[in-house]
Protein backbone atom coordinates (compact mmCIF):
# COMPACT_ATOMS: atom_id res chain seq x y z
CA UNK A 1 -32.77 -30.48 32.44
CA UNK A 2 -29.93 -32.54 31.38
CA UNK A 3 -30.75 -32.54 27.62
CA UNK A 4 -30.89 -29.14 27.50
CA UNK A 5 -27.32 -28.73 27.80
CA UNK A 6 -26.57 -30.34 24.52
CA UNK A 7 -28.81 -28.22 22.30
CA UNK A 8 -27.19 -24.79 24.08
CA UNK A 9 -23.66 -26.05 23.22
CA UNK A 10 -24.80 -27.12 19.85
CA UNK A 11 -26.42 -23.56 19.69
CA UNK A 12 -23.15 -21.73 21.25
CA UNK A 13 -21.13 -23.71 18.58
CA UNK A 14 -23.35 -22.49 15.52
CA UNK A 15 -23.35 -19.04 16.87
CA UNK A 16 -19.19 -19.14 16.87
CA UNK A 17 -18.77 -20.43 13.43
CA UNK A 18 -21.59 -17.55 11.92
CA UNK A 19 -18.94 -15.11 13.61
CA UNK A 20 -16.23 -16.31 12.11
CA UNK A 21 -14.78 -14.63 9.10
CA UNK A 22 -11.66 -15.60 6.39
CA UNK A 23 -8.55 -14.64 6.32
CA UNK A 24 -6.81 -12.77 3.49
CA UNK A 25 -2.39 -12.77 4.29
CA UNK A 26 0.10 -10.99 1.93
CA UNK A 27 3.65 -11.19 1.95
CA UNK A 28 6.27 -8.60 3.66
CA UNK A 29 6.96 -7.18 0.26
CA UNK A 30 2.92 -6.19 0.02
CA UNK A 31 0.97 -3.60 1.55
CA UNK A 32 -3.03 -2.82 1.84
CA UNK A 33 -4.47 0.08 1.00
CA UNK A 34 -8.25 0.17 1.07
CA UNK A 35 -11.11 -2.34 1.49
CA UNK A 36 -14.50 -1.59 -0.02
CA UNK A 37 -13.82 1.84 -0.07
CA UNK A 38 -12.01 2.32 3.73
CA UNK A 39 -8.44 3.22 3.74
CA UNK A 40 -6.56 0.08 6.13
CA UNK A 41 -4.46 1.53 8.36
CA UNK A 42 -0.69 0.52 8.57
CA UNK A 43 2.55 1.41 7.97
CA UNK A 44 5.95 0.50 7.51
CA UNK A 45 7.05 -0.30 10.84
CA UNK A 46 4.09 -1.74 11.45
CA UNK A 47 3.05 -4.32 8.61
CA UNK A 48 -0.38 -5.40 8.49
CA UNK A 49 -0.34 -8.95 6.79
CA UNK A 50 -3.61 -10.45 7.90
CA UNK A 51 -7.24 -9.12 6.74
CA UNK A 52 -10.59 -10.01 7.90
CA UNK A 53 -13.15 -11.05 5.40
CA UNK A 54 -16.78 -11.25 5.81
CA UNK A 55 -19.02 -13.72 3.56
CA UNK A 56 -19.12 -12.28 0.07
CA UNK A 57 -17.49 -9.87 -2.81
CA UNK A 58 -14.66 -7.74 -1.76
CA UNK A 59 -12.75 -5.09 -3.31
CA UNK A 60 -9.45 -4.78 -1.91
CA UNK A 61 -6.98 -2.56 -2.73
CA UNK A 62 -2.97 -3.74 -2.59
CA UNK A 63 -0.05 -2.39 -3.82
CA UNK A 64 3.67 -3.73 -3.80
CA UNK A 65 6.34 -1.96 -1.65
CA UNK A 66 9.57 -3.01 -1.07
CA UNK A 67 13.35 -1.75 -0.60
CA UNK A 68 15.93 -3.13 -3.63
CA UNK A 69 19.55 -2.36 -3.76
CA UNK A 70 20.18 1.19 -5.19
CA UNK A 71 21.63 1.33 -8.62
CA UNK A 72 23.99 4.26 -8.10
CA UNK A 73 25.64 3.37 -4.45
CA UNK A 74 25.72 0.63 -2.11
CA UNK A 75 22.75 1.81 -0.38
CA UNK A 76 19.07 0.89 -0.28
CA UNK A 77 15.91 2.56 -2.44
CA UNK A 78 12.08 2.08 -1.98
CA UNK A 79 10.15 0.87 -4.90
CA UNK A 80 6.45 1.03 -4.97
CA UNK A 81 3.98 -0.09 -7.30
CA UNK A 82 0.59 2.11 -8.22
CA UNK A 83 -2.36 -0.12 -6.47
CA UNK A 84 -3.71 -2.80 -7.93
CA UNK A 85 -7.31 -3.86 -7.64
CA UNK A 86 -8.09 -7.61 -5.91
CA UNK A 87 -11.76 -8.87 -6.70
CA UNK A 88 -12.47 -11.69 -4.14
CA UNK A 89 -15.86 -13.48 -3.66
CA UNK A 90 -15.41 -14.94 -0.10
CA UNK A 91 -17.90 -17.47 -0.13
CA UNK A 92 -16.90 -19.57 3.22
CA UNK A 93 -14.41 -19.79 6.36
CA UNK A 94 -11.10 -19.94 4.85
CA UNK A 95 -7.44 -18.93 4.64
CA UNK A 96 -6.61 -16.73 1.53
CA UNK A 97 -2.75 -16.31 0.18
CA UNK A 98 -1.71 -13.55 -1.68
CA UNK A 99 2.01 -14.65 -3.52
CA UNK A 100 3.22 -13.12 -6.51
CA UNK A 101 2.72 -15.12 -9.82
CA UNK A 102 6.29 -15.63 -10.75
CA UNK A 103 7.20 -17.00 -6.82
CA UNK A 104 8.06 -16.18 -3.71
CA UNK A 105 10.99 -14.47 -5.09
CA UNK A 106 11.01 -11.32 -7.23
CA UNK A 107 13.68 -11.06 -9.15
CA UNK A 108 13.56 -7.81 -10.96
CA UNK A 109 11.92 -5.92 -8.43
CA UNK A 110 11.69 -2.70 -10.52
CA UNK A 111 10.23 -4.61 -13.79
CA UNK A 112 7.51 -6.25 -11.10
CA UNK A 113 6.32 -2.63 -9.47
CA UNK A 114 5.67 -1.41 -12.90
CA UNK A 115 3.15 -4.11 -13.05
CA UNK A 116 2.67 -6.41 -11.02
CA UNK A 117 1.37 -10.05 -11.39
CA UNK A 118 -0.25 -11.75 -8.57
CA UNK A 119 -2.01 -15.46 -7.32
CA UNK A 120 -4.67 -15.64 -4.89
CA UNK A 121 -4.81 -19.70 -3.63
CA UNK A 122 -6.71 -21.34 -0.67
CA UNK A 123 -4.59 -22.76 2.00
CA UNK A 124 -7.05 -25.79 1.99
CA UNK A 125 -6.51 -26.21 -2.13
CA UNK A 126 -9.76 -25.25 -2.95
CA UNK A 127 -11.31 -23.01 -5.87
CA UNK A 128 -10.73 -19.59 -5.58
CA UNK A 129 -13.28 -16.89 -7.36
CA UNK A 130 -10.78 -13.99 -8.03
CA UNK A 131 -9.42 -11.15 -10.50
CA UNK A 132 -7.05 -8.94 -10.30
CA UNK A 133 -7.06 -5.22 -12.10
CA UNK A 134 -4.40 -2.77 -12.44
CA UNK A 135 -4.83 0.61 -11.95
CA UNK A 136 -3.21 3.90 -13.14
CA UNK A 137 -3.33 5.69 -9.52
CA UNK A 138 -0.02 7.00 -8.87
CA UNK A 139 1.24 8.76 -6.33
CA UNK A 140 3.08 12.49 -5.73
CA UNK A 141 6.76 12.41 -5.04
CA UNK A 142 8.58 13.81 -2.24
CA UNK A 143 9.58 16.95 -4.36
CA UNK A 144 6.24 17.56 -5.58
CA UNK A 145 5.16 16.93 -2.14
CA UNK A 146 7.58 19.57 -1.04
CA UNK A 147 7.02 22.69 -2.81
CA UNK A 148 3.23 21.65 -4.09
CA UNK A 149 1.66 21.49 -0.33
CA UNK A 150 -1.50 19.87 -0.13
CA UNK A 151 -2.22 19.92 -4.00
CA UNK A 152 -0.80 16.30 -4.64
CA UNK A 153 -3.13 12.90 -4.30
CA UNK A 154 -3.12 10.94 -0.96
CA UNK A 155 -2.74 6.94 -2.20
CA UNK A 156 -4.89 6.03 0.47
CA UNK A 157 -7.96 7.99 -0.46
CA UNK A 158 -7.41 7.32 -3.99
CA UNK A 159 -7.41 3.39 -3.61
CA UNK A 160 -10.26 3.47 -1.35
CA UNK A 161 -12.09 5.25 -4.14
CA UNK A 162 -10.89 2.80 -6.50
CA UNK A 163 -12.54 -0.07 -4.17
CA UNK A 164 -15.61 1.56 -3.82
CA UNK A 165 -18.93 0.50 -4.77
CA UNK A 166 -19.64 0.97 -8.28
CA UNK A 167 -16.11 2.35 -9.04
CA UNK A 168 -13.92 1.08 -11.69
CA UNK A 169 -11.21 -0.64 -10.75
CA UNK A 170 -8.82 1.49 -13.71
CA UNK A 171 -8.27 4.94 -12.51
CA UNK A 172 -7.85 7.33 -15.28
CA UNK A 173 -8.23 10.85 -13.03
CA UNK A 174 -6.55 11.86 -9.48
CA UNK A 175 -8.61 12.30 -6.52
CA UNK A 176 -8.14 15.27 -4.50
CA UNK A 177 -6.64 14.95 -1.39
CA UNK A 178 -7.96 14.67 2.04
CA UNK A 179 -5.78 16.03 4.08
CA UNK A 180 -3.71 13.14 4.93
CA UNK A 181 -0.33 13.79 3.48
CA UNK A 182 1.32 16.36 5.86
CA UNK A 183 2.57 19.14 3.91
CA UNK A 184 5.99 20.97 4.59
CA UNK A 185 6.29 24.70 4.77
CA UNK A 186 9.03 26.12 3.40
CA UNK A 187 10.02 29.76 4.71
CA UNK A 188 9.76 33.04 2.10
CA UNK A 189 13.48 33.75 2.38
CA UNK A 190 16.41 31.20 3.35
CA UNK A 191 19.11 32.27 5.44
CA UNK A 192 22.49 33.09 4.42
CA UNK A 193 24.67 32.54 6.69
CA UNK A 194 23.10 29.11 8.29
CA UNK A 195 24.36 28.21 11.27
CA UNK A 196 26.51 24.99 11.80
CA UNK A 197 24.17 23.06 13.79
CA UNK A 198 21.47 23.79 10.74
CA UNK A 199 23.58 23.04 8.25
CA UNK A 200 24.28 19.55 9.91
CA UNK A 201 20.43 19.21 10.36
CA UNK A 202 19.71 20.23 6.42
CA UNK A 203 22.68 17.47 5.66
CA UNK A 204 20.89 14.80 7.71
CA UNK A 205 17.36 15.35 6.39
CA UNK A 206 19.09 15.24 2.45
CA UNK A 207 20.58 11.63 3.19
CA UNK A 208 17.31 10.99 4.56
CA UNK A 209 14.75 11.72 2.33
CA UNK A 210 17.87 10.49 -0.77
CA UNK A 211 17.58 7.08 0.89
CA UNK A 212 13.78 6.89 0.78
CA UNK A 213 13.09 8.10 -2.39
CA UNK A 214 12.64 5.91 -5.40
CA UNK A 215 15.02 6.28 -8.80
CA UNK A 216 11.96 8.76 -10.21
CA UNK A 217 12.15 11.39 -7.32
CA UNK A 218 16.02 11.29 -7.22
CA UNK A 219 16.27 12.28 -10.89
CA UNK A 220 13.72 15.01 -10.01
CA UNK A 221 15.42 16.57 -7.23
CA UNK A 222 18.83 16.41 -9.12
CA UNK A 223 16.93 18.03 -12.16
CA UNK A 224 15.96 20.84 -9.58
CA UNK A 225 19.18 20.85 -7.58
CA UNK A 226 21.46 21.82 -10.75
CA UNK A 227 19.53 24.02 -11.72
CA UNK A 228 19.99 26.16 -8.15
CA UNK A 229 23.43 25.90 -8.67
């Protein structure tokens, strides 16, 4: 009865190590998208920078998000690239870094989102079977967002498309929405003589959405402001 301990432990043991999977971890400044054509949920306050990987090819889709220093004031922006397509044959246990090519540090954000170029490494040094493929998927702005409804692309669905099986990585068409963006209704006729405590709350959602919104959508909601006036 005694030797039968060993073999279940030595069983036990080969079970665990089956079960385990490899690790994929991206920096702060990175967020994922989709993975073999499932959205990954996360968001902002909320960073997901680990991701499980099973034995064999992967599609994952990434993109880089991160908040510069504003070039018209002293505040902050969001800049966002479109999602670029990681190839990864995961062919045993191990740890996966994602770091972009030129460092840890970006130094022209913007330049980087436009296109940008990233490294895939092992943690143990080995050979890494990778490729990387930009795509064209971009995504609606908060103005478009605004008066358009539901007619703009949700990221999410189109980078999970782009990960799919047997879908290109290079996206040359949008993909209709599912439903995920929440749209904002605007009523038929404002009113004009707003109260104070609306006014305030109109003044506090401006600065809000201004602070979030990248140099693109600021130049479009100016464009449309002026012309109002």
């Amino acid at each position: 009865m005694k030797s039968i301990k060993p073999i279940t432990a030595l069983i036990a043991l080969l079970g665990a190590s089956s079960a385990m999977a490899a690790n994929l971890t991206i920096p702060m400044a990175f967020e994922y998208l989709a993975l073999d054509g499932k959205k990954v949920e996360g968001s902002l306050f909320n960073h997901k920078s680990d991701l499980e990987l099973s034995q064999g090819t992967h599609k994952i889709a990434i993109r880089y998000h991160d908040m510069v220093q504003d070039d018209f004031s002293d505040s902050e922006s969001f800049v966002k690239s479109s999602p670029f397509i990681v190839t990864l044959a995961v062919d045993g246990d191990y740890d996966y870094r994602l770091q972009p090519a030129e460092g840890e540090i970006i130094k022209k954000p913007k330049a980087f989102a436009k296109s940008p170029a990233v490294v895939i490494s092992r943690v143990d040094g080995g050979v890494v079977n990778y490729k990387v493929a930009q795509t064209d998927i971009t995504e609606d702005s908060f103005v478009s967002k605004l008066f358009n409804g539901n007619s703009g692309q949700d990221i999410e669905t189109a980078a999970a498309a782009a990960t799919g099986a047997g879908v290109a990585a290079q996206a040359s068409a949008p993909v209709p929405q599912a439903g995920a963006v929440e749209a904002v209704t605007l009523p038929a006729t404002l009113p004009t003589n707003p109260s104070a405590s609306d006014a305030d709350h109109a003044q506090q959602m401006l600065q809000y959405w201004w602070l979030h919104a990248d140099d693109k959508t600021r130049k479009e909601f100016m464009s449309w402001a002026i012309k109002q006036l």
